[in-house]
N, C-alpha and C. Protein backbone atom coordinates (compact mmCIF):
# COMPACT_ATOMS: atom_id res chain seq x y z
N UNK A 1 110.98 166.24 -16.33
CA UNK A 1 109.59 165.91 -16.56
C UNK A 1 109.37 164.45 -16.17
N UNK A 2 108.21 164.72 -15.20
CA UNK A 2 107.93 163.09 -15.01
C UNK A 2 107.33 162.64 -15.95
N UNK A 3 107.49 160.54 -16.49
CA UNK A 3 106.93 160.18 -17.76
C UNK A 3 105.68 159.30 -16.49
N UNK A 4 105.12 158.98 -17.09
CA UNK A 4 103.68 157.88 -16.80
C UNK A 4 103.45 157.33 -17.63
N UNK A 5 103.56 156.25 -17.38
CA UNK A 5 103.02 154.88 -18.13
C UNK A 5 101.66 154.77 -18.22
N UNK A 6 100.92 155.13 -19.47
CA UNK A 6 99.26 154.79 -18.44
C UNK A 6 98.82 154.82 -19.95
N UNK A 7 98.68 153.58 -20.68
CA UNK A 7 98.03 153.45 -22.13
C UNK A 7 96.25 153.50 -22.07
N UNK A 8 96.35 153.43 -21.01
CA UNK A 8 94.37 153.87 -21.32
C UNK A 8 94.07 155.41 -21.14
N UNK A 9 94.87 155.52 -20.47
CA UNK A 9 94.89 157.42 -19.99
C UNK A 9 95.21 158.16 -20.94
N UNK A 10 96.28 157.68 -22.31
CA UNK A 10 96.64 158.41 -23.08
C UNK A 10 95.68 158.32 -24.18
N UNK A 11 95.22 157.19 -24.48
CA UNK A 11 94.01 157.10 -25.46
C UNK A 11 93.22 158.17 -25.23
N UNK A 12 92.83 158.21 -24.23
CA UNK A 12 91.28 159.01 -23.66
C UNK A 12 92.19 160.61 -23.41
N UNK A 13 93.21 161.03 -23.08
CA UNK A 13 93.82 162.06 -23.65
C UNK A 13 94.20 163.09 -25.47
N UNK A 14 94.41 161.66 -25.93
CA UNK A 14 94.68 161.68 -26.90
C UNK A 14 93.62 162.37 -28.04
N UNK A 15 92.15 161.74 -27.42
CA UNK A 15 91.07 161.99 -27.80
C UNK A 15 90.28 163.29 -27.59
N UNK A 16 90.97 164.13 -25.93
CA UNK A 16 90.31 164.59 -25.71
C UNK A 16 91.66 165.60 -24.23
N UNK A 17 91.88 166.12 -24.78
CA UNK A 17 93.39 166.31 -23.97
C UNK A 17 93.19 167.66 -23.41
N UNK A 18 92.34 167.44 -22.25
CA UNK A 18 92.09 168.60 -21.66
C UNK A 18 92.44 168.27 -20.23
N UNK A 19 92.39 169.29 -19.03
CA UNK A 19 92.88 168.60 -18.01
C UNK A 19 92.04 167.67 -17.20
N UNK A 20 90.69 168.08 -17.43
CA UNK A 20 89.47 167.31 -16.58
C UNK A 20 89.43 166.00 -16.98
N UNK A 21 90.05 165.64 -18.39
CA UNK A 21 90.43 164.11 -18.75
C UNK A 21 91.52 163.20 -17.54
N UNK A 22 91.76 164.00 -16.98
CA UNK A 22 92.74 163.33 -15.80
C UNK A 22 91.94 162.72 -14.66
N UNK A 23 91.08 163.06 -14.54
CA UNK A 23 89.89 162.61 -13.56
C UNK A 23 88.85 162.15 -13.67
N UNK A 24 88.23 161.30 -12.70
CA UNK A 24 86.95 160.69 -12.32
C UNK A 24 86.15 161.22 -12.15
N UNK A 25 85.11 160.56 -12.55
CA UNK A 25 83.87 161.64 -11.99
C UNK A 25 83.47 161.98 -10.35
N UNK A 26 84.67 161.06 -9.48
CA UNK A 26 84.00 161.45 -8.37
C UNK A 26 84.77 162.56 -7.62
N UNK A 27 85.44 163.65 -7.98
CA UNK A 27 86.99 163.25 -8.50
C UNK A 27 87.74 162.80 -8.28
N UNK A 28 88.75 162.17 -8.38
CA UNK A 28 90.10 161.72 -8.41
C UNK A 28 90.53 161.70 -9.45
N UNK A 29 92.01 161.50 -9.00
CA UNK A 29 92.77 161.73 -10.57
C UNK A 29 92.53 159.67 -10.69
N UNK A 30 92.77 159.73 -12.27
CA UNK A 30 92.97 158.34 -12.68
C UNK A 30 94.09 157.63 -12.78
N UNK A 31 95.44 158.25 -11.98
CA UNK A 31 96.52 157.50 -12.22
C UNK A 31 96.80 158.04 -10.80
N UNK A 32 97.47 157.97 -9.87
CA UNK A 32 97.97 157.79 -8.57
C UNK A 32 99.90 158.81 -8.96
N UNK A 33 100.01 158.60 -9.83
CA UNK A 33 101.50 158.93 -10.36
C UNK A 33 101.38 160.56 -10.55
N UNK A 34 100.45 160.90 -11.25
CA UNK A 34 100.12 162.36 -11.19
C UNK A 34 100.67 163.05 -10.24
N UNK A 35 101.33 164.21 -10.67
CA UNK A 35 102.06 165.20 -9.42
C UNK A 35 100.96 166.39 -9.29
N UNK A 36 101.20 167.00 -8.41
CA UNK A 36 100.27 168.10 -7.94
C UNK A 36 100.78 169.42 -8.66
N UNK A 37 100.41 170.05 -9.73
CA UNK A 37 101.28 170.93 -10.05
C UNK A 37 101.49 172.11 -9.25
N UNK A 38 102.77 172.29 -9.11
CA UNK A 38 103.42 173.43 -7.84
C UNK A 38 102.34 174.89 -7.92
N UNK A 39 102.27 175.21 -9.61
CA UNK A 39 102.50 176.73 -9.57
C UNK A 39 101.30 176.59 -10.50
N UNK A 40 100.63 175.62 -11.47
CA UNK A 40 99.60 175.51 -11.83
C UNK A 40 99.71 175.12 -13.21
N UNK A 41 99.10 174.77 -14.30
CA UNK A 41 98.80 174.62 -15.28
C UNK A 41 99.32 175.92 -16.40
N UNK A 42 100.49 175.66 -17.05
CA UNK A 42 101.27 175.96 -18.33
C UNK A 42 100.44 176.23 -19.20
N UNK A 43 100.60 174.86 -19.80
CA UNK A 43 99.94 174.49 -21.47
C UNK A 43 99.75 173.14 -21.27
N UNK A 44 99.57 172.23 -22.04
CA UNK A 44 99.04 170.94 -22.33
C UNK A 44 100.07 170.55 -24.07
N UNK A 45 100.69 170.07 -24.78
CA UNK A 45 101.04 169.55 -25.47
C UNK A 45 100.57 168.18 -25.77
N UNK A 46 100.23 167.92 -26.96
CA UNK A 46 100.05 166.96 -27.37
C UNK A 46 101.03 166.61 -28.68
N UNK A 47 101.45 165.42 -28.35
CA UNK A 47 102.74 164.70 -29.65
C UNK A 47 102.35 163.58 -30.01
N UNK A 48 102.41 162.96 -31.26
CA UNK A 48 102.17 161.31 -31.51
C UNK A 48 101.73 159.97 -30.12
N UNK A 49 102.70 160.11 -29.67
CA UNK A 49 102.98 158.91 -28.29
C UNK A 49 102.59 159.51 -26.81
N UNK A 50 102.38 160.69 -26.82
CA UNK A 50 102.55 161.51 -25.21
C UNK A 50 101.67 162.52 -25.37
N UNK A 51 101.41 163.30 -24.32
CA UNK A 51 100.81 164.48 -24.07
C UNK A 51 101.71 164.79 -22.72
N UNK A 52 101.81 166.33 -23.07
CA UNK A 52 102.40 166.84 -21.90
C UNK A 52 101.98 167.74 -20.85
N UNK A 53 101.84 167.51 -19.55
CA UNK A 53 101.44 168.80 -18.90
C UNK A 53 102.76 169.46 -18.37
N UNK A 54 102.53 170.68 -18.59
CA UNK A 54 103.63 171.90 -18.02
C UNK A 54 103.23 172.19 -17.40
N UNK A 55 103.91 172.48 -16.19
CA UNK A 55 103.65 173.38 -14.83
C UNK A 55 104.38 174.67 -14.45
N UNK A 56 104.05 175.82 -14.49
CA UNK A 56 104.49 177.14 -14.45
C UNK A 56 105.91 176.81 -13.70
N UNK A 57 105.74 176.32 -12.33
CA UNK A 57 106.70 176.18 -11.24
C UNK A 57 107.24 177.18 -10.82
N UNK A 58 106.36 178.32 -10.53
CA UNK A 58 106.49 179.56 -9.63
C UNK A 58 107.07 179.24 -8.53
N UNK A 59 107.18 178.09 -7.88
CA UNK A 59 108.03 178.19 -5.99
C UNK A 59 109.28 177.27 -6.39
N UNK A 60 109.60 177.40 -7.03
CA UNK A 60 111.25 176.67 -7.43
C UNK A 60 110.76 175.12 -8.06
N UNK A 61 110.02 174.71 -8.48
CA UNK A 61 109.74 173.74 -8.16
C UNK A 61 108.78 173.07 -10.09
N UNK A 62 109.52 172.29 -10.47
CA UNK A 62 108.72 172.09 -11.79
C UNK A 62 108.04 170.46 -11.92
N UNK A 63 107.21 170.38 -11.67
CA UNK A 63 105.82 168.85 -11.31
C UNK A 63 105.73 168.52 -12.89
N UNK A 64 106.33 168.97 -13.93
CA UNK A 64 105.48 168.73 -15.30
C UNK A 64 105.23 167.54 -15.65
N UNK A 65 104.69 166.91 -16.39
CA UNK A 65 104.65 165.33 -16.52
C UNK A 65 103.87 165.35 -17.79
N UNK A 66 104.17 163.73 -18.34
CA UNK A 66 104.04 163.50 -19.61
C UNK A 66 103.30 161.89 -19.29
N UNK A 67 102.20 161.98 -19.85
CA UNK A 67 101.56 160.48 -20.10
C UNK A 67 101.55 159.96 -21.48
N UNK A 68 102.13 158.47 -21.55
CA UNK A 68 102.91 158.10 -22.16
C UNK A 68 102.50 156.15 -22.31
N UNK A 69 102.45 156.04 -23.49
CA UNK A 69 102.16 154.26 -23.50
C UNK A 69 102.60 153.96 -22.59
């Protein structure tokens, strides 16, 4: 699992931890570090310090990542 450093991203996750919180309104994602998920959207976890995205990783391949202070 990739970690990301991104303490404003996790606030505004934290608050609201859905996936469209990852993006701009124009869109883009708000962190550049973000992986493309292979196989699509898992689940979402949320823990004290992190939130996690899971990625199915149907083509061999697992993108999941965790934003993180």
């Amino acid at each position: 699992m990739t970690k990301i450093k991104n303490a404003k991203l996790l606030r505004e996750l934290l608050s609201s931890p859905q996936w469209e919180t990852l993006f701009t309104s124009e869109p883009r994602l708000k962190d550049d570090e973000i992986p493309a998920l292979a196989g699509g959207l898992d689940r979402i976890e949320v823990k004290p310090n992190r939130v996690e995205f899971h990625d199915i990783g149907c083509n061999g391949r697992d993108n999941s990542f965790a934003i993180i202070k």
